[in-house]
N, C-alpha and C. Protein backbone atom coordinates (compact mmCIF):
# COMPACT_ATOMS: atom_id res chain seq x y z
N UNK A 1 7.09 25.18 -3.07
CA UNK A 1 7.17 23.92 -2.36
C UNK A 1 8.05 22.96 -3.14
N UNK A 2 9.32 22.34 -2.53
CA UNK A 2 10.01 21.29 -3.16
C UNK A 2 9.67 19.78 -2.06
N UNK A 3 9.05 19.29 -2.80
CA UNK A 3 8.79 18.05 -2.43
C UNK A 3 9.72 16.83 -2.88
N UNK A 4 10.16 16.07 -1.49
CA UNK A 4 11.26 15.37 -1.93
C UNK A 4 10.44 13.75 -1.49
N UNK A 5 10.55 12.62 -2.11
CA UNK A 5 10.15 11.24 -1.76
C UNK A 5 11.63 10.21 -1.68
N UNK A 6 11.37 9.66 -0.57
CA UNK A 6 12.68 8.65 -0.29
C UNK A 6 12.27 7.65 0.96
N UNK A 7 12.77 6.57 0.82
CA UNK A 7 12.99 5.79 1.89
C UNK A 7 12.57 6.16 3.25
N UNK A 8 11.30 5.85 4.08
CA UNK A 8 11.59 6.38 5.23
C UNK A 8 12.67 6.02 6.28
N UNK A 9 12.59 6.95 6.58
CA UNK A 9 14.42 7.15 7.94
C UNK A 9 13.96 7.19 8.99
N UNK A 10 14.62 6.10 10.06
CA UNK A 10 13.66 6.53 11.46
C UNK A 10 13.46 7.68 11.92
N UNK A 11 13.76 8.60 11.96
CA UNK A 11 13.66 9.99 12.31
C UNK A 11 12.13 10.54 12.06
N UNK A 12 12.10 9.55 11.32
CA UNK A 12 10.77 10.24 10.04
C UNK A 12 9.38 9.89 11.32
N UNK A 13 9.43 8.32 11.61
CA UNK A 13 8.45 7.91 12.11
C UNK A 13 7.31 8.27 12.90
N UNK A 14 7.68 9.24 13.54
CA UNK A 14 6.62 10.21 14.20
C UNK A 14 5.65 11.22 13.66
N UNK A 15 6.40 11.25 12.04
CA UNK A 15 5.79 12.50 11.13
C UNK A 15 5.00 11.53 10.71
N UNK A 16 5.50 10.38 10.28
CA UNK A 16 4.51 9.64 9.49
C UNK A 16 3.05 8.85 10.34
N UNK A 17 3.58 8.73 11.60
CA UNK A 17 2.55 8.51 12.57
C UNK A 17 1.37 9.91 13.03
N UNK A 18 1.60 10.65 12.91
CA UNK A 18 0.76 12.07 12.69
C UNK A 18 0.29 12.21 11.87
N UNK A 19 1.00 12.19 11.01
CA UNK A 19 -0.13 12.18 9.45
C UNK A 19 -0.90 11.26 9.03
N UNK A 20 -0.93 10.03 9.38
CA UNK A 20 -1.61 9.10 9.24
C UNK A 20 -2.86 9.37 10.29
N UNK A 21 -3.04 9.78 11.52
CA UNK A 21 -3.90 9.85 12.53
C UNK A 21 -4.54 11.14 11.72
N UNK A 22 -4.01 12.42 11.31
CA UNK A 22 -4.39 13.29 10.85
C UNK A 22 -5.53 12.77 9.28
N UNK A 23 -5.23 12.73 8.50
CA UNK A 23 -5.63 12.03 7.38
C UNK A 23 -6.64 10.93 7.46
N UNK A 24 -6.54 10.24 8.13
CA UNK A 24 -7.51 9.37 8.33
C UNK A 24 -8.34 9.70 9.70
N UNK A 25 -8.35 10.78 10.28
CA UNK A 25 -8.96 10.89 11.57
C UNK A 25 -8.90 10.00 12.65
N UNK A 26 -8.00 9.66 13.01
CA UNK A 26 -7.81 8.43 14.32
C UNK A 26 -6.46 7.61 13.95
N UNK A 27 -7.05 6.93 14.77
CA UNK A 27 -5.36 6.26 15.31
C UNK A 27 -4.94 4.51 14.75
N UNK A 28 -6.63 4.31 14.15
CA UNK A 28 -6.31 2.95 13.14
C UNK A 28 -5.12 2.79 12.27
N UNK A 29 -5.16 3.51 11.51
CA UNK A 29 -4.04 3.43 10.46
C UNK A 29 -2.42 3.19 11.41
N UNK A 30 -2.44 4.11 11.99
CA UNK A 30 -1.16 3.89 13.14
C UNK A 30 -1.02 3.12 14.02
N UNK A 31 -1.69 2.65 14.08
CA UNK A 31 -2.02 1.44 15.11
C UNK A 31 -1.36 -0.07 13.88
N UNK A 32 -1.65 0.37 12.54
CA UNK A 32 -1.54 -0.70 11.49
C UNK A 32 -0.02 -0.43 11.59
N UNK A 33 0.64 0.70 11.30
CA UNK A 33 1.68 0.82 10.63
C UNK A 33 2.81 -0.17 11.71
N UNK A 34 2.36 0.29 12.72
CA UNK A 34 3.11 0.06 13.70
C UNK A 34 3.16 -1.59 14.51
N UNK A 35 2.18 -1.65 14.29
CA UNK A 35 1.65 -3.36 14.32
C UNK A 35 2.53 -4.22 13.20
N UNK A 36 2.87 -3.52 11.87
CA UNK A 36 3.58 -3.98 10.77
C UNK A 36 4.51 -4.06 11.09
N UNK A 37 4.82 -2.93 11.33
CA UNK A 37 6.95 -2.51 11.44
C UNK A 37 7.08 -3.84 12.38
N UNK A 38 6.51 -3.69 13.90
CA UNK A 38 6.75 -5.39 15.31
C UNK A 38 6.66 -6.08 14.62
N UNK A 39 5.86 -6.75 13.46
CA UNK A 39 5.77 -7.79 13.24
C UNK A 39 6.89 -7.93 12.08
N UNK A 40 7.53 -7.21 12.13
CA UNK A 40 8.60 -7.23 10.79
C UNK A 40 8.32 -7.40 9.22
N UNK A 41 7.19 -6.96 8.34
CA UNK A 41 6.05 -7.63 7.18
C UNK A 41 6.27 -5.90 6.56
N UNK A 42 6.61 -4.84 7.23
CA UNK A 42 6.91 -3.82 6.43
C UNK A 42 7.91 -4.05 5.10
N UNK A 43 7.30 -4.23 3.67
CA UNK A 43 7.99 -4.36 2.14
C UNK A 43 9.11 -2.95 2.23
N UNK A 44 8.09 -2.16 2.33
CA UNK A 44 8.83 -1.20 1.86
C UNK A 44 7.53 0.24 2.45
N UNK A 45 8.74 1.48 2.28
CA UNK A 45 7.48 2.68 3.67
C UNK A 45 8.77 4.03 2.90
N UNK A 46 7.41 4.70 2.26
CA UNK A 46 8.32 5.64 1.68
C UNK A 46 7.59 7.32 2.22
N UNK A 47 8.01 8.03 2.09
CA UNK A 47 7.60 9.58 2.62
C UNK A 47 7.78 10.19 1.74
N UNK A 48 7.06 11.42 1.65
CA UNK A 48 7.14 12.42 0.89
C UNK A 48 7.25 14.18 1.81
N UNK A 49 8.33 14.99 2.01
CA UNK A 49 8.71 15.60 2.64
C UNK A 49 8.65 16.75 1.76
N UNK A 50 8.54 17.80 2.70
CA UNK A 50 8.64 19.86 2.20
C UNK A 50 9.26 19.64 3.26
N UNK A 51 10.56 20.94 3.06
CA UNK A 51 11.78 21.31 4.33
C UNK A 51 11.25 19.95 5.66
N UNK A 52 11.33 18.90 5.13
CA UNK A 52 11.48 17.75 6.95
C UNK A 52 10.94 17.46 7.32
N UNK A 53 9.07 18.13 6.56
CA UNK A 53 7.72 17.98 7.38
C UNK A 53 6.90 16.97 6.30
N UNK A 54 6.74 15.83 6.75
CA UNK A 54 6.11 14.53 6.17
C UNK A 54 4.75 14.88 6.00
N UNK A 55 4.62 15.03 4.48
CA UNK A 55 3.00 15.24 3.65
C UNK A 55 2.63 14.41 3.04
N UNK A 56 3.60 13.62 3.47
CA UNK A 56 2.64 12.26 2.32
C UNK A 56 3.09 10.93 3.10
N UNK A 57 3.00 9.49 2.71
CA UNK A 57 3.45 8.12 3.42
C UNK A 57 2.23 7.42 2.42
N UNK A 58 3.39 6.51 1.95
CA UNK A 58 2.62 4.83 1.29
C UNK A 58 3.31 3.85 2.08
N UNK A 59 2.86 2.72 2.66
CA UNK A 59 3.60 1.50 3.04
C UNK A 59 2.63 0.37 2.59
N UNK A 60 3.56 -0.32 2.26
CA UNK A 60 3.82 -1.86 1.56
C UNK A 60 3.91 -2.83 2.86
N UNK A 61 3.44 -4.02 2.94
CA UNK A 61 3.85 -5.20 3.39
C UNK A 61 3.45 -6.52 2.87
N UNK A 62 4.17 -7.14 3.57
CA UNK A 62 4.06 -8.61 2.99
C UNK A 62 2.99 -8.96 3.17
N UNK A 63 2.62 -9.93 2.11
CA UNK A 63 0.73 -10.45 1.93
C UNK A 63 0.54 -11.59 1.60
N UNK A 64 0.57 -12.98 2.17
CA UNK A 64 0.40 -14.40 2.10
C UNK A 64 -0.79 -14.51 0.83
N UNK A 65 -0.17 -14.31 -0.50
CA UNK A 65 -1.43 -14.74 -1.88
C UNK A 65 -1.03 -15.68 -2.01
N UNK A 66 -1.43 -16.87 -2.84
CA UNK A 66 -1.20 -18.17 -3.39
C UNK A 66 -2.45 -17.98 -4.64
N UNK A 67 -1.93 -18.15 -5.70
CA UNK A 67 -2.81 -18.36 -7.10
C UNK A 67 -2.22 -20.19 -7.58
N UNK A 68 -3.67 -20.54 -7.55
CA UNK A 68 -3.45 -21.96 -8.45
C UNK A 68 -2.60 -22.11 -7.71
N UNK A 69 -2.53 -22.45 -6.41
CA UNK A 69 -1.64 -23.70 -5.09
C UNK A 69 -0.41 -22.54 -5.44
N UNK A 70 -0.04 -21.99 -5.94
CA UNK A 70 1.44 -21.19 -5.86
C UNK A 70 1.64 -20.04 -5.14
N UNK A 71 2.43 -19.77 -4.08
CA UNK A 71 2.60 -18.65 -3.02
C UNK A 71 3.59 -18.10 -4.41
N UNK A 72 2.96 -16.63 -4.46
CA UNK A 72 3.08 -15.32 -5.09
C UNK A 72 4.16 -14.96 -4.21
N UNK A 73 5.13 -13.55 -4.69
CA UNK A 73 5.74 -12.92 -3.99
C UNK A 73 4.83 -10.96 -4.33
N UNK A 74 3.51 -10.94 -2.92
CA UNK A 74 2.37 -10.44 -3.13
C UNK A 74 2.52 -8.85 -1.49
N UNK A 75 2.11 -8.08 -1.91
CA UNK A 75 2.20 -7.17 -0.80
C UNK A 75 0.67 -6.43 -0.81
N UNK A 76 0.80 -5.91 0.23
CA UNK A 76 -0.43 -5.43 0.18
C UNK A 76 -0.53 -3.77 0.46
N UNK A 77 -0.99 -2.71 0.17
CA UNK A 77 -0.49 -1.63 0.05
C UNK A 77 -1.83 -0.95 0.77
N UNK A 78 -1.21 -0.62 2.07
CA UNK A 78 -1.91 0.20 3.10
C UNK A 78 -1.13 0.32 4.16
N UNK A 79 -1.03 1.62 5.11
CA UNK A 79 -2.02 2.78 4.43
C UNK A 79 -0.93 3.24 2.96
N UNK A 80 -2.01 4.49 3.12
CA UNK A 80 -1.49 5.72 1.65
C UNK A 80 -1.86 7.02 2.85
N UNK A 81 -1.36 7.62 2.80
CA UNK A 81 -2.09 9.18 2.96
C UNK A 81 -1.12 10.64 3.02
N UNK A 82 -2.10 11.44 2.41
CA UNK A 82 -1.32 12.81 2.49
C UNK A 82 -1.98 13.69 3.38
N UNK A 83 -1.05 14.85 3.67
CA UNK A 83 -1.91 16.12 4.68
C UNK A 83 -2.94 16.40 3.77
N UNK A 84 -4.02 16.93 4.53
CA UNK A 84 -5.28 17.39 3.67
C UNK A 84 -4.74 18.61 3.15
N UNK A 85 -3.96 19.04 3.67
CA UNK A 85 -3.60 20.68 3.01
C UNK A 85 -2.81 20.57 1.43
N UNK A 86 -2.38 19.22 1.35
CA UNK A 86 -1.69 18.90 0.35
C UNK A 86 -2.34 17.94 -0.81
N UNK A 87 -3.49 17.51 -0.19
CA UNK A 87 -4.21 16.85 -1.75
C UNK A 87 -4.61 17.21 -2.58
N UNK A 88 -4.75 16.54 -3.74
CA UNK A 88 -4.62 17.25 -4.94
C UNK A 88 -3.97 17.59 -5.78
N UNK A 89 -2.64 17.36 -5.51
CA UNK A 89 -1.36 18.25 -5.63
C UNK A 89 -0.43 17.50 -6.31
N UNK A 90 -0.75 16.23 -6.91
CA UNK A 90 0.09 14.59 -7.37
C UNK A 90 1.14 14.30 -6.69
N UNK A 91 0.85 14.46 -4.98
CA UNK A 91 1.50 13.40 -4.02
C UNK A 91 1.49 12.25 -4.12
N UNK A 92 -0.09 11.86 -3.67
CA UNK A 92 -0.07 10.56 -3.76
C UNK A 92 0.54 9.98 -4.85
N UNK A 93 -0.14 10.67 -6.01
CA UNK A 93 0.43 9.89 -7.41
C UNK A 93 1.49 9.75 -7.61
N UNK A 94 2.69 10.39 -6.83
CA UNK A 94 3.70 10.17 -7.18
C UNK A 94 4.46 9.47 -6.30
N UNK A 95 4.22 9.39 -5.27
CA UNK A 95 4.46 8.15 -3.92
C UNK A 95 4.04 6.87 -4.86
N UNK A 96 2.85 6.75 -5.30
CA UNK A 96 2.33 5.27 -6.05
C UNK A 96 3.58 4.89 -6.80
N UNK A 97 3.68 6.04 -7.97
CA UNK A 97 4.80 5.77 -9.04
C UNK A 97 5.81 5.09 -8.76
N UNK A 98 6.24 5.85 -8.18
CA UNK A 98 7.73 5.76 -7.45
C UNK A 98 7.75 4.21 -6.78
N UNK A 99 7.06 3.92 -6.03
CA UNK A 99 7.04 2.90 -5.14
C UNK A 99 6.83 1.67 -6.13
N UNK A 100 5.64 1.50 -6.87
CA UNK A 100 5.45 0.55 -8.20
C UNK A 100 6.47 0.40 -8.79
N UNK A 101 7.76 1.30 -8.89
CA UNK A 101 8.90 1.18 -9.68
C UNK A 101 9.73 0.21 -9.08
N UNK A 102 9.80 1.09 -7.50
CA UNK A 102 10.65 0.08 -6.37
C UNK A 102 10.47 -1.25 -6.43
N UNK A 103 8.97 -1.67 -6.11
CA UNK A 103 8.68 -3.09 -5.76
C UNK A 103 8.86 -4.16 -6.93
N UNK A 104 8.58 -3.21 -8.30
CA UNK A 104 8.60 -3.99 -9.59
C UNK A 104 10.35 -4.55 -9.90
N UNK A 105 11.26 -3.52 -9.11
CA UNK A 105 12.76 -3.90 -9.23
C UNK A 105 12.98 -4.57 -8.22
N UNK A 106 12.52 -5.05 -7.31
CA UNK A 106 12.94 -6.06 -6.33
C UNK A 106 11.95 -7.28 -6.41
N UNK A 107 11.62 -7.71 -7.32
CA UNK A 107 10.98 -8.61 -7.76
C UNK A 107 9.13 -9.07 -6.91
N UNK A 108 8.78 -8.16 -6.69
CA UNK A 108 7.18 -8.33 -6.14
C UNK A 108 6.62 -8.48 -7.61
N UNK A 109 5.71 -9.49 -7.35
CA UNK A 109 4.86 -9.73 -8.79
C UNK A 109 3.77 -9.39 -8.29
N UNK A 110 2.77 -8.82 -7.62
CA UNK A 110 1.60 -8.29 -7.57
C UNK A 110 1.43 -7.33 -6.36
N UNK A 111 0.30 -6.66 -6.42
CA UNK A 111 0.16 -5.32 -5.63
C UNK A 111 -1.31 -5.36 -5.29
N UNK A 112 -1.89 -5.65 -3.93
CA UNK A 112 -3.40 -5.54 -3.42
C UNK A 112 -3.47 -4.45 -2.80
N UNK A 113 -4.71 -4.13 -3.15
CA UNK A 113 -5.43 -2.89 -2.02
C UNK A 113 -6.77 -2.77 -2.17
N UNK A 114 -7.05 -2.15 -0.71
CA UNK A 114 -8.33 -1.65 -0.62
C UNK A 114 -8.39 0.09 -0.45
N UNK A 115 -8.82 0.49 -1.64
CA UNK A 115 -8.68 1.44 -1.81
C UNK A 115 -9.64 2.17 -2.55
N UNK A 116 -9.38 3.66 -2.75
CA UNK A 116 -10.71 4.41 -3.80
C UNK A 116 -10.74 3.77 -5.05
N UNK A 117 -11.94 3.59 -5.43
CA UNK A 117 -12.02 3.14 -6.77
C UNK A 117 -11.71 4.16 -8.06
N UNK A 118 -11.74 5.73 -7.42
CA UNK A 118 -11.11 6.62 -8.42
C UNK A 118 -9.95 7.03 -8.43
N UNK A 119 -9.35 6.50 -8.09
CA UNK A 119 -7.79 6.78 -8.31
C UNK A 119 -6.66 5.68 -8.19
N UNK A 120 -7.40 4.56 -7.60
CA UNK A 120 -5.63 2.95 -8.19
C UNK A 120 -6.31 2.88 -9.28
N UNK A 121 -7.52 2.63 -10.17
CA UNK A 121 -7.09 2.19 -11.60
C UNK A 121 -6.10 2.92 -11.97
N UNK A 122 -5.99 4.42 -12.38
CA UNK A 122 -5.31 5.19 -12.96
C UNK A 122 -3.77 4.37 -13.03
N UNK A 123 -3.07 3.55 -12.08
CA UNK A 123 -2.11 3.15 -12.16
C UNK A 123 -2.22 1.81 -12.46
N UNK A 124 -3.67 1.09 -13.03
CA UNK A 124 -3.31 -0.23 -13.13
C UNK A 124 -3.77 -0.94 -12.34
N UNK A 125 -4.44 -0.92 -10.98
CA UNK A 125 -5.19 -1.68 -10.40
C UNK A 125 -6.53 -1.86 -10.64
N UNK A 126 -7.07 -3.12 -10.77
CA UNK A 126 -8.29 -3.54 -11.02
C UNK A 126 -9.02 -4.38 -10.23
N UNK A 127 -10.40 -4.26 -9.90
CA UNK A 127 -10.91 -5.57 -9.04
C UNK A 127 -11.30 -6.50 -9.99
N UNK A 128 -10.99 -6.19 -11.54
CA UNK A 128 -10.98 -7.76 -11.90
C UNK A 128 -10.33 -8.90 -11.42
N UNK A 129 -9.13 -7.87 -11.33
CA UNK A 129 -7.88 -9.21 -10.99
C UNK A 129 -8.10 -10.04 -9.47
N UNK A 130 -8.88 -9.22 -8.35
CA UNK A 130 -9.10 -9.88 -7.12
C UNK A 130 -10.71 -11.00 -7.43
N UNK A 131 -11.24 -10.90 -8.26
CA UNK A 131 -12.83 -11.74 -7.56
C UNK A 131 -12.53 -13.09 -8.01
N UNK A 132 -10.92 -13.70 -8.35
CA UNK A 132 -11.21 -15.15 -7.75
C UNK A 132 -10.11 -15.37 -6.63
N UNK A 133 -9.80 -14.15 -5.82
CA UNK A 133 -8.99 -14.35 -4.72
C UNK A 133 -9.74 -14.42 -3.38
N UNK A 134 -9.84 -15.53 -3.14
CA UNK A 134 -10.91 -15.51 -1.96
C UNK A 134 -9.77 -14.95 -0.40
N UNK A 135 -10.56 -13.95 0.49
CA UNK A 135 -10.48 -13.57 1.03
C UNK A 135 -11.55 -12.42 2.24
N UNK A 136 -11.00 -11.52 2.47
CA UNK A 136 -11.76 -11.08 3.67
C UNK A 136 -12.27 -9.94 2.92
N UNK A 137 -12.31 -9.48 1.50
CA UNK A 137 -12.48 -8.13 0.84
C UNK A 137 -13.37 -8.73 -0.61
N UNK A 138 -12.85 -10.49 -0.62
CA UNK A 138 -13.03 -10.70 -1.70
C UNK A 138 -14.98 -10.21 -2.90
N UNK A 139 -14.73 -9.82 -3.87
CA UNK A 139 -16.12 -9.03 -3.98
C UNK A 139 -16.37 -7.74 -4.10
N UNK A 140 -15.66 -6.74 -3.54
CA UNK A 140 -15.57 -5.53 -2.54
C UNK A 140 -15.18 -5.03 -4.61
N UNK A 141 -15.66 -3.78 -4.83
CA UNK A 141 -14.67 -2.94 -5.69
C UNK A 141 -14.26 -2.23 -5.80
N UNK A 142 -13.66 -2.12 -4.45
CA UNK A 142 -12.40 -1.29 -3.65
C UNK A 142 -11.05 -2.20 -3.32
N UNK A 143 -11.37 -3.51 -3.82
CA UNK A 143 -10.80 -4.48 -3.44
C UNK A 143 -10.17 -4.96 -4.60
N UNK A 144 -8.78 -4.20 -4.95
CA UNK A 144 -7.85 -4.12 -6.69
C UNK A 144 -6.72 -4.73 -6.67
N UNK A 145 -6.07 -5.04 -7.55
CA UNK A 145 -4.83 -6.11 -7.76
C UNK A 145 -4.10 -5.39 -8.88
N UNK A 146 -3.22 -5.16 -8.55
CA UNK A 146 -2.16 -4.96 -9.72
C UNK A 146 -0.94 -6.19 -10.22
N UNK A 147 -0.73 -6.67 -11.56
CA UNK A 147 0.33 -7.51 -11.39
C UNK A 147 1.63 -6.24 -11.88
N UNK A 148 2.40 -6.53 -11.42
CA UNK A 148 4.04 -6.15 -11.22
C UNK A 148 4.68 -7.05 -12.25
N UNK A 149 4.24 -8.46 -12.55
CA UNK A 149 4.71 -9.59 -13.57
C UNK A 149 3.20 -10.42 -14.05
N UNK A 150 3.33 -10.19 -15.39
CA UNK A 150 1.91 -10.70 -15.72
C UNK A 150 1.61 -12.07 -15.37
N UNK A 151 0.56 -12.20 -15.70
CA UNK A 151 -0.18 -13.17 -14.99
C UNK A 151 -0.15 -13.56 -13.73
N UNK A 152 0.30 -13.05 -12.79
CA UNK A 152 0.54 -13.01 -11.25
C UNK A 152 -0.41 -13.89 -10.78
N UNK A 153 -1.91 -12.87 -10.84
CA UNK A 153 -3.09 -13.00 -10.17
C UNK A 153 -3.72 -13.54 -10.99
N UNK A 154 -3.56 -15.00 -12.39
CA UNK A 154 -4.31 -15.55 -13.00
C UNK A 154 -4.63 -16.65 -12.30
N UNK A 155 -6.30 -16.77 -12.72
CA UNK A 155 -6.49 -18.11 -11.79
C UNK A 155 -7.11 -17.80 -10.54
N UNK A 156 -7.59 -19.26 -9.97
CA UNK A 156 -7.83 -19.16 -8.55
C UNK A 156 -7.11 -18.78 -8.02
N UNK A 157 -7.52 -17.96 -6.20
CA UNK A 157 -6.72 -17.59 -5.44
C UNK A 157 -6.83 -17.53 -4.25
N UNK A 158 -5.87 -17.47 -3.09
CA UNK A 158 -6.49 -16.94 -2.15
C UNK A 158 -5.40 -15.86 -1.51
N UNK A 159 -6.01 -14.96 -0.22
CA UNK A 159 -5.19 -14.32 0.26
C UNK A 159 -5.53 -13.90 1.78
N UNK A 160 -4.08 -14.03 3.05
CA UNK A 160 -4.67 -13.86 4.04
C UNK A 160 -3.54 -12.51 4.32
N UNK A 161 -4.59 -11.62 4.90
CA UNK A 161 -4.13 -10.51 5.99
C UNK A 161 -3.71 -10.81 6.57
N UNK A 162 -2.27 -10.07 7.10
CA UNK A 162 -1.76 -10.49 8.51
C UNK A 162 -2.62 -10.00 9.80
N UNK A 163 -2.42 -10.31 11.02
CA UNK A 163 -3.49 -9.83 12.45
C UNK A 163 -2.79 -8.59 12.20
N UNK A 164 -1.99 -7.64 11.73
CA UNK A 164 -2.34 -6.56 12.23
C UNK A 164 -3.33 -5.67 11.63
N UNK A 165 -3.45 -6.14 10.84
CA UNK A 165 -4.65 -5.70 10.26
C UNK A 165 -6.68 -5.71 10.72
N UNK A 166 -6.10 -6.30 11.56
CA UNK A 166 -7.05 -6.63 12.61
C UNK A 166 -8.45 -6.99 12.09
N UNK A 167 -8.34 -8.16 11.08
CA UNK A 167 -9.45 -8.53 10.64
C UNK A 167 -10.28 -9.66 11.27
């Protein structure tokens, strides 16, 4: 298996809309992605491909934080998912990598998610950094912050989901 990660290409979009319904069992997640892309808030949406067939997808979008009265330049990172036939395998982990590299060179200073608690620390996310960001997760410790530029997430905070997220 040669696994390749890059930029998704429209072409892609249908693989990545399958695998997301696949992976997560239903049609929420795709319903998100796609709600993102209309609303134009997609950061950044990367794939991970064998010969053309999409086994993996992380997407990024824009995420209204403000710490201490200051709007952050903040994304929020959902979905993630790989084929089940392929976990395990340091997809994801390497979609994360890769992408943390991206966002850290185009100047994003922090990274939210709600996610497993056994596997974003490994890269640096913590729900320390979220429990003075008041919000719709705030509390949760699935609910992690990464800074991209330190001190990002020092301080009070808050943070709103966009509606497609349908909170």
């Amino acid at each position: 298996m040669m696994v390749s990660i890059s930029v998704e290409r429209p072409g892609q979009r249908d693989g990545v809309l399958a695998l997301n319904r696949l992976a997560f069992e239903g049609d929420d997640e795709a319903r998100i992605i796609e709600a993102l892309t209309r609303d134009g808030l997609v950061v950044l949406s990367l794939v991970a491909s064998d010969d053309d067939q999409v086994i993996g997808h992380i997407l990024f979008s824009r995420l209204e934080v403000e710490m201490e009265r200051r709007a952050i330049r903040a994304v929020a990172l959902a979905p993630m998912a790989v084929h089940p036939d392929q976990q395990g395998k340091g997809i994801g982990s390497a979609l994360v990598r890769r992408s943390l590299d991206l966002l850290a060179a185009h100047g994003v200073e922090a990274v939210l998610v709600v996610g497993h608690t056994g596997f974003y620390p490994r890269f640096g996310f913590s729900a320390a950094l979220t429990r003075q960001i008041a919000g719709p997760f705030q509390g949760l410790e699935a609910f992690m912050g990464l800074e991209l530029r330190a001190g990002a997430l020092s301080g009070q905070g808050i943070c709103r989901y966009p509606a497609a997220f349908g909170l």
